[in-house]
PDB file of N, CA and C in Angstrom:
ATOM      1  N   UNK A   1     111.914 129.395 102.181  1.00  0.00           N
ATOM      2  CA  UNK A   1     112.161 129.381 100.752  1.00  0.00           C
ATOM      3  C   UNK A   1     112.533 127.961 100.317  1.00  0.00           C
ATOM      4  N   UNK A   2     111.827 127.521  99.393  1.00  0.00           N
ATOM      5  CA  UNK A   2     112.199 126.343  98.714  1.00  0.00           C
ATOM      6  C   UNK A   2     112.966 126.403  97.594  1.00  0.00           C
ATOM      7  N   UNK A   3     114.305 125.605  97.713  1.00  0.00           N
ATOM      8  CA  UNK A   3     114.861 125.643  96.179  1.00  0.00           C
ATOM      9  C   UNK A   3     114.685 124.156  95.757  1.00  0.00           C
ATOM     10  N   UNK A   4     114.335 124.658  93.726  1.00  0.00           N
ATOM     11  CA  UNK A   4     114.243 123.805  93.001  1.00  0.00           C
ATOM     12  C   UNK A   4     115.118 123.505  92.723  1.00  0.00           C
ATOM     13  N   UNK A   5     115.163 121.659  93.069  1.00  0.00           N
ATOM     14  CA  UNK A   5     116.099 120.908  91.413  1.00  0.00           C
ATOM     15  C   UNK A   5     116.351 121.210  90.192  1.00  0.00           C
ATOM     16  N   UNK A   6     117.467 121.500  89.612  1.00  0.00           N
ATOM     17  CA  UNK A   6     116.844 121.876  88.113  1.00  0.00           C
ATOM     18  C   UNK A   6     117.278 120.069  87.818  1.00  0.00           C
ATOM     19  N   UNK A   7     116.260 119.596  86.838  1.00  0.00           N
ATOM     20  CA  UNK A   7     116.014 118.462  86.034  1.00  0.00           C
ATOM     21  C   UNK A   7     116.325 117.058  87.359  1.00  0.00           C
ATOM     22  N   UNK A   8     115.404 117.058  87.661  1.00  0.00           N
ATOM     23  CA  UNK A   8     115.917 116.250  88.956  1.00  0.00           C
ATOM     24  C   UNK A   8     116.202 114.568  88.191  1.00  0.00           C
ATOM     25  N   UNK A   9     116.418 113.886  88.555  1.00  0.00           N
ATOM     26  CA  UNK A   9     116.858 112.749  87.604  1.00  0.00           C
ATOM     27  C   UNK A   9     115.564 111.552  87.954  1.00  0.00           C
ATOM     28  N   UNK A  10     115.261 110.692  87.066  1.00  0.00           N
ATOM     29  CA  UNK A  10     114.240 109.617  87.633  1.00  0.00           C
ATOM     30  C   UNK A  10     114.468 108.283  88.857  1.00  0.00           C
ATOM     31  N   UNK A  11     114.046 107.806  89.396  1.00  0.00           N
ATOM     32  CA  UNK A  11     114.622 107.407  90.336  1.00  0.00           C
ATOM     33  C   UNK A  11     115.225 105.830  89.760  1.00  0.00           C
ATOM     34  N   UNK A  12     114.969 105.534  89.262  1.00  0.00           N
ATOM     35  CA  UNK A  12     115.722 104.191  88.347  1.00  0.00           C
ATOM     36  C   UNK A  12     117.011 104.690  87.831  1.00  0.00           C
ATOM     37  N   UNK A  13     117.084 105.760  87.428  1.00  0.00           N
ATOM     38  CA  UNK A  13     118.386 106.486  86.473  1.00  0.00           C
ATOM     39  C   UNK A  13     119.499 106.633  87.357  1.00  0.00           C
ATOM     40  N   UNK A  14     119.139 106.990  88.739  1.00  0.00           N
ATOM     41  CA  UNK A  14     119.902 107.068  89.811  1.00  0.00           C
ATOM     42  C   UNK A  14     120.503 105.523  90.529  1.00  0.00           C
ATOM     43  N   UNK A  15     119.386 105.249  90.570  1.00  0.00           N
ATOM     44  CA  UNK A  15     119.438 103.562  91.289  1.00  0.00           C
ATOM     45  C   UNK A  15     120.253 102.677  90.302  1.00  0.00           C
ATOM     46  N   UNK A  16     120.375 103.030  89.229  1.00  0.00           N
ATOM     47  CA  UNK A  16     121.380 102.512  88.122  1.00  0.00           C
ATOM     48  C   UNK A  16     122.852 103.023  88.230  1.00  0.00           C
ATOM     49  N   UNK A  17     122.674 104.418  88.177  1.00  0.00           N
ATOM     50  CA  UNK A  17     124.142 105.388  88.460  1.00  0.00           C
ATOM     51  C   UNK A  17     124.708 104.992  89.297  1.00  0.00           C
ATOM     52  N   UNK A  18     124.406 104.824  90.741  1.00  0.00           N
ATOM     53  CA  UNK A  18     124.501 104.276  92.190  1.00  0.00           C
ATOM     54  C   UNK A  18     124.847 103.139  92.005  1.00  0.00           C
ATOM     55  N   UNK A  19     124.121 102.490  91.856  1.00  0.00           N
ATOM     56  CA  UNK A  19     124.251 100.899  92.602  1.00  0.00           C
ATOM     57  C   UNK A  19     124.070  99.854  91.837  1.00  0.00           C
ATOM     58  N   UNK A  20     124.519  99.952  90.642  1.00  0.00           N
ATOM     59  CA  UNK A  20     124.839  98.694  89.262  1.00  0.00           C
ATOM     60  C   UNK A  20     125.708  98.921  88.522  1.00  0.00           C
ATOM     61  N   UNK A  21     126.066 100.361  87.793  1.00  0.00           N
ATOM     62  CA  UNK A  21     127.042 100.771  86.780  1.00  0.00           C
ATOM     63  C   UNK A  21     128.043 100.716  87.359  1.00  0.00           C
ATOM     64  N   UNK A  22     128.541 101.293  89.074  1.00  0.00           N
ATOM     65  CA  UNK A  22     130.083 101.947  89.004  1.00  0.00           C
ATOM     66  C   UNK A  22     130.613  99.772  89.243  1.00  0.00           C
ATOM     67  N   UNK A  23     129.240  98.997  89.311  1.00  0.00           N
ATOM     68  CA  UNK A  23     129.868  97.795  90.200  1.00  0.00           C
ATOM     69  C   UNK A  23     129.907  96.361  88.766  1.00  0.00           C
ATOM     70  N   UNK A  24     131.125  96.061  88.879  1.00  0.00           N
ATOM     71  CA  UNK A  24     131.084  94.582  88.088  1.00  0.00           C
ATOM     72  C   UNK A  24     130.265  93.490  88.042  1.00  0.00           C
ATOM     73  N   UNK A  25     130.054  93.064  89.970  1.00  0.00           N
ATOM     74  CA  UNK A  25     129.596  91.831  89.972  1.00  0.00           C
ATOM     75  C   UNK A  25     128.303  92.264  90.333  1.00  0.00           C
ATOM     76  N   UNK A  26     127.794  93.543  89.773  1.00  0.00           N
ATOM     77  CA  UNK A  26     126.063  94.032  90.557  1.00  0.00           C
ATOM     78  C   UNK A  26     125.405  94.020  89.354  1.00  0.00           C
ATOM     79  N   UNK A  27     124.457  93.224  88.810  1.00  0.00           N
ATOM     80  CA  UNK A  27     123.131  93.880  87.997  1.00  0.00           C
ATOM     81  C   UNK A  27     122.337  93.604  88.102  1.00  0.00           C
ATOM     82  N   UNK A  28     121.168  94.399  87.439  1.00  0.00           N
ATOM     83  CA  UNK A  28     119.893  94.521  87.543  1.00  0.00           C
ATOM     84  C   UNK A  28     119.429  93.428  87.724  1.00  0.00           C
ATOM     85  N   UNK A  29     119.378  92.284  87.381  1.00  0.00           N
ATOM     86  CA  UNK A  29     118.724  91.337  87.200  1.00  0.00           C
ATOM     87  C   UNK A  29     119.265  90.506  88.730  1.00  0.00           C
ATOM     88  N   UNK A  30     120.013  90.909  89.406  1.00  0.00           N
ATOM     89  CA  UNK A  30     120.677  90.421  90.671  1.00  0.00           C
ATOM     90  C   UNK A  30     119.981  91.512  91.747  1.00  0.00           C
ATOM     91  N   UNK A  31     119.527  92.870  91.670  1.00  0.00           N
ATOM     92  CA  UNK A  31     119.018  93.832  92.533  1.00  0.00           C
ATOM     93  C   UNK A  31     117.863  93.347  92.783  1.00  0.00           C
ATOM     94  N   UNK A  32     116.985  92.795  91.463  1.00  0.00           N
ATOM     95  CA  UNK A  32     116.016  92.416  91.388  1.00  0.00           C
ATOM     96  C   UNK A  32     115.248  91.352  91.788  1.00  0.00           C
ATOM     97  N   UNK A  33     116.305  90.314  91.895  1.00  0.00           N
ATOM     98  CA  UNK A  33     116.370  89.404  92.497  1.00  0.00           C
ATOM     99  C   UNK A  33     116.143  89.469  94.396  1.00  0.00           C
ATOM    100  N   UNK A  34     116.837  90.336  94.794  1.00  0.00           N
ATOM    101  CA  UNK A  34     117.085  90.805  96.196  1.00  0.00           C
ATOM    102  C   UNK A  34     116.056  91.336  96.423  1.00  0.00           C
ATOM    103  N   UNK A  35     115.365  92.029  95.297  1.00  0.00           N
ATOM    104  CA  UNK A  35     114.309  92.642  96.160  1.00  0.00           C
ATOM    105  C   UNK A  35     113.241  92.180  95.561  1.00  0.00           C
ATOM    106  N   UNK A  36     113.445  90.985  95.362  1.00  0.00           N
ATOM    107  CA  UNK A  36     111.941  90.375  95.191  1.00  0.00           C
ATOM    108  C   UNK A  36     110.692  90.182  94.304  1.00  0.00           C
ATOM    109  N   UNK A  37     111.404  91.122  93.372  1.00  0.00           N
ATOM    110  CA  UNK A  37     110.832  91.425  92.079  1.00  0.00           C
ATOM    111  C   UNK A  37     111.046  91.030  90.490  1.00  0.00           C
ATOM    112  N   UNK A  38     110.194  90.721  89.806  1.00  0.00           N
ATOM    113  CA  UNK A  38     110.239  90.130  88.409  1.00  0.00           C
ATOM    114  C   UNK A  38     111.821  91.167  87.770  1.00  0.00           C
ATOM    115  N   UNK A  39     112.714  90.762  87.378  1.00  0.00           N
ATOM    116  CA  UNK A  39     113.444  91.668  86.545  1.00  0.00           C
ATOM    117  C   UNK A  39     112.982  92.496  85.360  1.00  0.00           C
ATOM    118  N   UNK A  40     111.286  92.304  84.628  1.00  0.00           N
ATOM    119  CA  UNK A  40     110.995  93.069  83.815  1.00  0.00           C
ATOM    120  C   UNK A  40     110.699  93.885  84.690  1.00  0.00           C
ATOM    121  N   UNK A  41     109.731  93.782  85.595  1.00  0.00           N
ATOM    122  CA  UNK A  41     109.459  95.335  86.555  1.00  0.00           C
ATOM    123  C   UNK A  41     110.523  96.006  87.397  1.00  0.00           C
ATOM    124  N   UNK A  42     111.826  95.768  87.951  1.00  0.00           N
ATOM    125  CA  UNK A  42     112.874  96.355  88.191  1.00  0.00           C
ATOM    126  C   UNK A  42     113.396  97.402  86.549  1.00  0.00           C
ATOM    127  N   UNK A  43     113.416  96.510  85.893  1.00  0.00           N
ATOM    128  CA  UNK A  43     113.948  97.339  84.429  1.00  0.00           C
ATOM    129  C   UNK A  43     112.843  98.347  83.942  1.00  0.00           C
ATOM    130  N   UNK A  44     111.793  97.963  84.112  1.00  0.00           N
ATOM    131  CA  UNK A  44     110.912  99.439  83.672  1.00  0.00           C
ATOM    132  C   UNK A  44     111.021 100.655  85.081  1.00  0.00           C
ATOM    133  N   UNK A  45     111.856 100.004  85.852  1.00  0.00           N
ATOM    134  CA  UNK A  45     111.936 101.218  87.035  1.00  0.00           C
ATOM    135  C   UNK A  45     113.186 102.062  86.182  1.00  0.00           C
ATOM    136  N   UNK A  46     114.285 101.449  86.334  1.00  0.00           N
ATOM    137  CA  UNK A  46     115.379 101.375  85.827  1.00  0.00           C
ATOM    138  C   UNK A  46     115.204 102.586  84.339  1.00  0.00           C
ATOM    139  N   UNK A  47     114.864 102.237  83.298  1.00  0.00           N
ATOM    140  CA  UNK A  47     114.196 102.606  82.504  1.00  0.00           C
ATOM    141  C   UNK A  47     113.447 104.127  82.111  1.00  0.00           C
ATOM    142  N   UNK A  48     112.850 104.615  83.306  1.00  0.00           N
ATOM    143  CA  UNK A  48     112.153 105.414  83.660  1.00  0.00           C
ATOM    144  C   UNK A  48     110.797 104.847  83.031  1.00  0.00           C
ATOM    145  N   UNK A  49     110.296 103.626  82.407  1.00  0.00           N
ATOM    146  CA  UNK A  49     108.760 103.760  81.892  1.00  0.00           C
ATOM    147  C   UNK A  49     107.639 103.192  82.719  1.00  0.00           C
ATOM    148  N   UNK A  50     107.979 103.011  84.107  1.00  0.00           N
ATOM    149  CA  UNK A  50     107.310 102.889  85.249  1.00  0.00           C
ATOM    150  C   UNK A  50     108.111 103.714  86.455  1.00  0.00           C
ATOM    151  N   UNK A  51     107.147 104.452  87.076  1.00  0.00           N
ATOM    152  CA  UNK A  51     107.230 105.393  88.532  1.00  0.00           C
ATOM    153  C   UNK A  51     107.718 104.240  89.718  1.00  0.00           C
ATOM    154  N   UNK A  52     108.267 104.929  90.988  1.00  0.00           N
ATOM    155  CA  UNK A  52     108.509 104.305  92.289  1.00  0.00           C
ATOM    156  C   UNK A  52     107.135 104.239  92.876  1.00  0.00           C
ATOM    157  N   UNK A  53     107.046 103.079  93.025  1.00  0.00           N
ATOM    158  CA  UNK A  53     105.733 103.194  93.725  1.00  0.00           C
ATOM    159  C   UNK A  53     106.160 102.623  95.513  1.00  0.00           C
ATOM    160  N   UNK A  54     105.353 102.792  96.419  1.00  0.00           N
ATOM    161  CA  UNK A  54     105.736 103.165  98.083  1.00  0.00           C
ATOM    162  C   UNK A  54     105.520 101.768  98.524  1.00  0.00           C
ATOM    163  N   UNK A  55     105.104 100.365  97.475  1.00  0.00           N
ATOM    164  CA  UNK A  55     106.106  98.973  97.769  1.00  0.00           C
ATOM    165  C   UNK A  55     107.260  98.959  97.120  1.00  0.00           C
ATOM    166  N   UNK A  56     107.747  99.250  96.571  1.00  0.00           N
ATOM    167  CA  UNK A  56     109.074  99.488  95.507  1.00  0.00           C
ATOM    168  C   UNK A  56     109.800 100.278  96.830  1.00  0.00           C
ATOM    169  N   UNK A  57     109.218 101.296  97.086  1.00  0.00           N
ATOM    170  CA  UNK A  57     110.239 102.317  97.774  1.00  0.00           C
ATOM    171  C   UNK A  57     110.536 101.372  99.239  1.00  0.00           C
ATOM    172  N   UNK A  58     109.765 100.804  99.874  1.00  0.00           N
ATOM    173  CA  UNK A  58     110.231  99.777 101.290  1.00  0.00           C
ATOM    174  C   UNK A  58     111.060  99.181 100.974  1.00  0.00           C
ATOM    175  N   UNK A  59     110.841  97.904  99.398  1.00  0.00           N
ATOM    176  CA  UNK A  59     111.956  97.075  98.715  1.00  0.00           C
ATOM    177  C   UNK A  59     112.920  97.562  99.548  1.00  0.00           C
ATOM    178  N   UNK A  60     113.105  99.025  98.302  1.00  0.00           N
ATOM    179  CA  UNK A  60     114.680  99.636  98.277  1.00  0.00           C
ATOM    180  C   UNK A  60     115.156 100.112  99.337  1.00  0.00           C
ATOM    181  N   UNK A  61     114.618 100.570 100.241  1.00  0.00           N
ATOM    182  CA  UNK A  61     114.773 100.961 101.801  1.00  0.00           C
ATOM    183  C   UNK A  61     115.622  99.797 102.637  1.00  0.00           C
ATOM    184  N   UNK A  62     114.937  98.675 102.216  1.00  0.00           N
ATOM    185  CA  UNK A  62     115.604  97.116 102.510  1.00  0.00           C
ATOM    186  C   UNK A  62     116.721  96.948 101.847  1.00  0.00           C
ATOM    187  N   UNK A  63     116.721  96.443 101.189  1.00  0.00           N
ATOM    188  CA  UNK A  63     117.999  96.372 100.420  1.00  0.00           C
ATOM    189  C   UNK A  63     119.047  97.268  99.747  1.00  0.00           C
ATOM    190  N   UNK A  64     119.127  98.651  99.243  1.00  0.00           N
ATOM    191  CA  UNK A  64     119.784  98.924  99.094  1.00  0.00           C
ATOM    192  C   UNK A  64     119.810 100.305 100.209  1.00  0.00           C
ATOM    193  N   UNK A  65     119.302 100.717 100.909  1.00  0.00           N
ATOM    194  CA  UNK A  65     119.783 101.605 102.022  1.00  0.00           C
ATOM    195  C   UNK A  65     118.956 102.734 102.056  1.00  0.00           C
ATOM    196  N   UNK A  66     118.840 103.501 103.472  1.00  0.00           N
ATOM    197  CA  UNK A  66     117.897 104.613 102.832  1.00  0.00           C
ATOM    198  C   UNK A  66     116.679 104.555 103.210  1.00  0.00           C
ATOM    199  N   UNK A  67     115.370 105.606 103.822  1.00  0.00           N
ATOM    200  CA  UNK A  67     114.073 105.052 104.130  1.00  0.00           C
ATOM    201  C   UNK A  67     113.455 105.511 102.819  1.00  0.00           C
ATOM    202  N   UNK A  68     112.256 104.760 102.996  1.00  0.00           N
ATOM    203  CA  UNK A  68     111.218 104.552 101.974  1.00  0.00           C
ATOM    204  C   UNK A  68     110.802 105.889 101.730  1.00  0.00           C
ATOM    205  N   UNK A  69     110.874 106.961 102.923  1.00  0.00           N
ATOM    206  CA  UNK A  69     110.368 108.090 102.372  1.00  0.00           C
ATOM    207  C   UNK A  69     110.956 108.992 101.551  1.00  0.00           C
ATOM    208  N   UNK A  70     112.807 108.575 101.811  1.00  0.00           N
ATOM    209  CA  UNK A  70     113.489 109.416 100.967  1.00  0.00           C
ATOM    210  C   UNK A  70     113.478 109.102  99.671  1.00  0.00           C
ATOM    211  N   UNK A  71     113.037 107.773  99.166  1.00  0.00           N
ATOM    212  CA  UNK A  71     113.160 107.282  97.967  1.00  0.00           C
ATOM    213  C   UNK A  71     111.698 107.593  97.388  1.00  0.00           C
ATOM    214  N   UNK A  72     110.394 107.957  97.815  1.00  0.00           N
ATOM    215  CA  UNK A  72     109.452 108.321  97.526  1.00  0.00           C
ATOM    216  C   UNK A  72     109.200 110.055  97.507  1.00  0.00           C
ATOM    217  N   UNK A  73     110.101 110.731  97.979  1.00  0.00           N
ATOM    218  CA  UNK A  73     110.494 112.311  98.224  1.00  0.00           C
ATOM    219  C   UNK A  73     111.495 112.051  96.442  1.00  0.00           C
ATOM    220  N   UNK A  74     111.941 111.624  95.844  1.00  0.00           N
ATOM    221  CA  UNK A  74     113.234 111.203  94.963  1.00  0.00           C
ATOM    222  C   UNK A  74     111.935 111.274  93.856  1.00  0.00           C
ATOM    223  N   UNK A  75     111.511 110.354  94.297  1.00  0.00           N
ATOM    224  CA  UNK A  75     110.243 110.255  92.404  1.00  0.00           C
ATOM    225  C   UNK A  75     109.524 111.669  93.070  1.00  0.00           C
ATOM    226  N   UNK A  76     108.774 111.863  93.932  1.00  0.00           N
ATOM    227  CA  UNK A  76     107.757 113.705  93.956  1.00  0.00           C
ATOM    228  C   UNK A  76     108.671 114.220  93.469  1.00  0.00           C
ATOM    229  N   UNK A  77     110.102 114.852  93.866  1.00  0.00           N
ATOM    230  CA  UNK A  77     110.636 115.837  92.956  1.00  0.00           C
ATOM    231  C   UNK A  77     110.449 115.595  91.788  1.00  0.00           C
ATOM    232  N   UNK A  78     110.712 114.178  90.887  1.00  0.00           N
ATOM    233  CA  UNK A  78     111.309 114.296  89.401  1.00  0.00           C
ATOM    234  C   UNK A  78     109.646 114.486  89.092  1.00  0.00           C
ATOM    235  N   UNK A  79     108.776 113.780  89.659  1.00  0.00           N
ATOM    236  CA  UNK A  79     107.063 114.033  88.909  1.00  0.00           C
ATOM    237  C   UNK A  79     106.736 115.380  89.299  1.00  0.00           C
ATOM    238  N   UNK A  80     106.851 116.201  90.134  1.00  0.00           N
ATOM    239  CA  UNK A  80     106.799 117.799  89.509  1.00  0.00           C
ATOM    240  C   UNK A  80     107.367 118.231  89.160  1.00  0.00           C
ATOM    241  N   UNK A  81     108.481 118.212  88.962  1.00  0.00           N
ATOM    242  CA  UNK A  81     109.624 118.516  87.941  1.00  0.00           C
ATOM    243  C   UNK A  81     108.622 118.278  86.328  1.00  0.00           C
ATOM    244  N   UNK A  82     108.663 117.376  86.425  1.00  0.00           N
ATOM    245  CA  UNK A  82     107.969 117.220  85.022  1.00  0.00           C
ATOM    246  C   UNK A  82     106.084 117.578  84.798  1.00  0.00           C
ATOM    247  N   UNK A  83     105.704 117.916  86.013  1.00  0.00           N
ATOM    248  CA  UNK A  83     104.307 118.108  85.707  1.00  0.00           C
ATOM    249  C   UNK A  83     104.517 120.003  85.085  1.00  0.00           C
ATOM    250  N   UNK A  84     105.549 120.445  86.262  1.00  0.00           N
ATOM    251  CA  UNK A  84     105.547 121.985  85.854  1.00  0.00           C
ATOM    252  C   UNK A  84     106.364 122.344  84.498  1.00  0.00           C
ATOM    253  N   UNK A  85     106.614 121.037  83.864  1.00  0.00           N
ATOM    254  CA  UNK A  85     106.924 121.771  82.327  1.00  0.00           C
ATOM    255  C   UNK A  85     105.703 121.508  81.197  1.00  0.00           C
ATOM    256  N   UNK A  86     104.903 120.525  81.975  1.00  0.00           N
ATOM    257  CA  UNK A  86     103.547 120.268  81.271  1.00  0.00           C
ATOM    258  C   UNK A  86     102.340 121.466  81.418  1.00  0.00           C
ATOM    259  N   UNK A  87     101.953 121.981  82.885  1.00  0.00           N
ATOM    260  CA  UNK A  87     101.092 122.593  83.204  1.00  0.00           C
ATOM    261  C   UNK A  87     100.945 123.946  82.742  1.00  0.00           C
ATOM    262  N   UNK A  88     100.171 124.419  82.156  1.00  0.00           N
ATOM    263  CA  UNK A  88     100.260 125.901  81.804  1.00  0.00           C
ATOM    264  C   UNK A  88      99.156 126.719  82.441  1.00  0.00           C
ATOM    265  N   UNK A  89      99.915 127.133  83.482  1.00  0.00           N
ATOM    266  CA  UNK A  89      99.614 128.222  84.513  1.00  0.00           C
ATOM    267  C   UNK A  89      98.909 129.774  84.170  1.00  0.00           C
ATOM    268  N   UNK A  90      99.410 130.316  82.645  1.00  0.00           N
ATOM    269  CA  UNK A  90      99.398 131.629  82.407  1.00  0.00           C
ATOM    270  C   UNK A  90      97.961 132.023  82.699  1.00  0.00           C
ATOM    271  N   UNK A  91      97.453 131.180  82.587  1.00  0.00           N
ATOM    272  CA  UNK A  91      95.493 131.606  82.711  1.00  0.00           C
ATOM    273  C   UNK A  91      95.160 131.590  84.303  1.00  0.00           C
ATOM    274  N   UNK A  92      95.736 131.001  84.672  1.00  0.00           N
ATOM    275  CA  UNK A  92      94.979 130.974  86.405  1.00  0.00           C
ATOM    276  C   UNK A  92      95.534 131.984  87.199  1.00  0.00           C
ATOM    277  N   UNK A  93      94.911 132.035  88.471  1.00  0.00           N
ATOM    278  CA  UNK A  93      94.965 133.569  88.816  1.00  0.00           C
ATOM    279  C   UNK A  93      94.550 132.689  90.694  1.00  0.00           C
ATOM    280  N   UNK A  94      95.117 132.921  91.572  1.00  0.00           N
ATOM    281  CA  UNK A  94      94.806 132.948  92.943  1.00  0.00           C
ATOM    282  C   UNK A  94      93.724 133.585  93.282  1.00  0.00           C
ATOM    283  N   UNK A  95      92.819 132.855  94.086  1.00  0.00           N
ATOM    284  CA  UNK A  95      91.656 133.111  94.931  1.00  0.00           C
ATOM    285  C   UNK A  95      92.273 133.990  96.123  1.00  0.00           C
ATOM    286  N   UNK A  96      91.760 135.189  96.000  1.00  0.00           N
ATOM    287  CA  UNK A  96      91.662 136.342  97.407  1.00  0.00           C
ATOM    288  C   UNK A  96      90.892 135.745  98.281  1.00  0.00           C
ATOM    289  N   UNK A  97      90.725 135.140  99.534  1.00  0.00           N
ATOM    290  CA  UNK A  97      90.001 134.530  99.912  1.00  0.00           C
ATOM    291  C   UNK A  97      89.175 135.777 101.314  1.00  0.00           C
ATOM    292  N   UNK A  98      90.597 136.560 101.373  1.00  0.00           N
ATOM    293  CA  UNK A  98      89.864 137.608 102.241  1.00  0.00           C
ATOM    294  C   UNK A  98      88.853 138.503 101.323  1.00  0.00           C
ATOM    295  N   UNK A  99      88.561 138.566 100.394  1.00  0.00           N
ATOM    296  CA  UNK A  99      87.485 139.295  99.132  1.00  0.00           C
ATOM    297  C   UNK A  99      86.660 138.404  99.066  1.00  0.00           C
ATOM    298  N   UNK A 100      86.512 137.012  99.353  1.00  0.00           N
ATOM    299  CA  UNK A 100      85.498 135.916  99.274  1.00  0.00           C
ATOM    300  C   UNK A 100      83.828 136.450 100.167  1.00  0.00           C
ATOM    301  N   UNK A 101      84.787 136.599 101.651  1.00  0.00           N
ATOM    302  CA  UNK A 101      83.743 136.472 102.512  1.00  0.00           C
ATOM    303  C   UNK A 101      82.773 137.674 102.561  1.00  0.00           C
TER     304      UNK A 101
END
């Protein structure tokens, strides 16, 4: 049995919550720095108006802790999270596949 997240959070929203807000001498523009990246593209992570993508997720694996897969498992939840409030299912119907043959 799989349980769902309810509203799982975006992975910038977290990476903000975590590891810039609770800290004084930490920001974005200093994470960003560390990991190598333009501070506009850290902030559209940040942001939510760009996805983790699986060079982003090594970055963060590097520098702030954590493997790349858990931080790429972090964005799949929140992107089906949000595909299954988009998708409308009511019409489709499962293939019997033993009735196929």
């Amino acid at each position: 049995m799989t349980i769902r997240q309810y509203n799982p959070p975006h992975v910038g929203g977290l990476i903000y919550r975590t590891y810039i807000e609770p800290f004084d001498n930490i920001s974005a523009n200093s994470v960003a720095k560390s990991l190598g990246v333009a501070c506009s593209t850290f902030n559209r992570l940040l942001n939510g108006i760009s996805n983790l993508s699986p060079e982003m997720a090594i970055r963060l694996s590097t520098v702030l802790g954590g493997s790349a897969e858990s931080w790429m498992r972090l964005q799949e939840t929140y992107d089906l999270w949000e595909a299954r409030k988009k998708v409308d299912t009511k019409k489709l119907s499962r293939i019997d596949f033993d009735q196929v043959a």
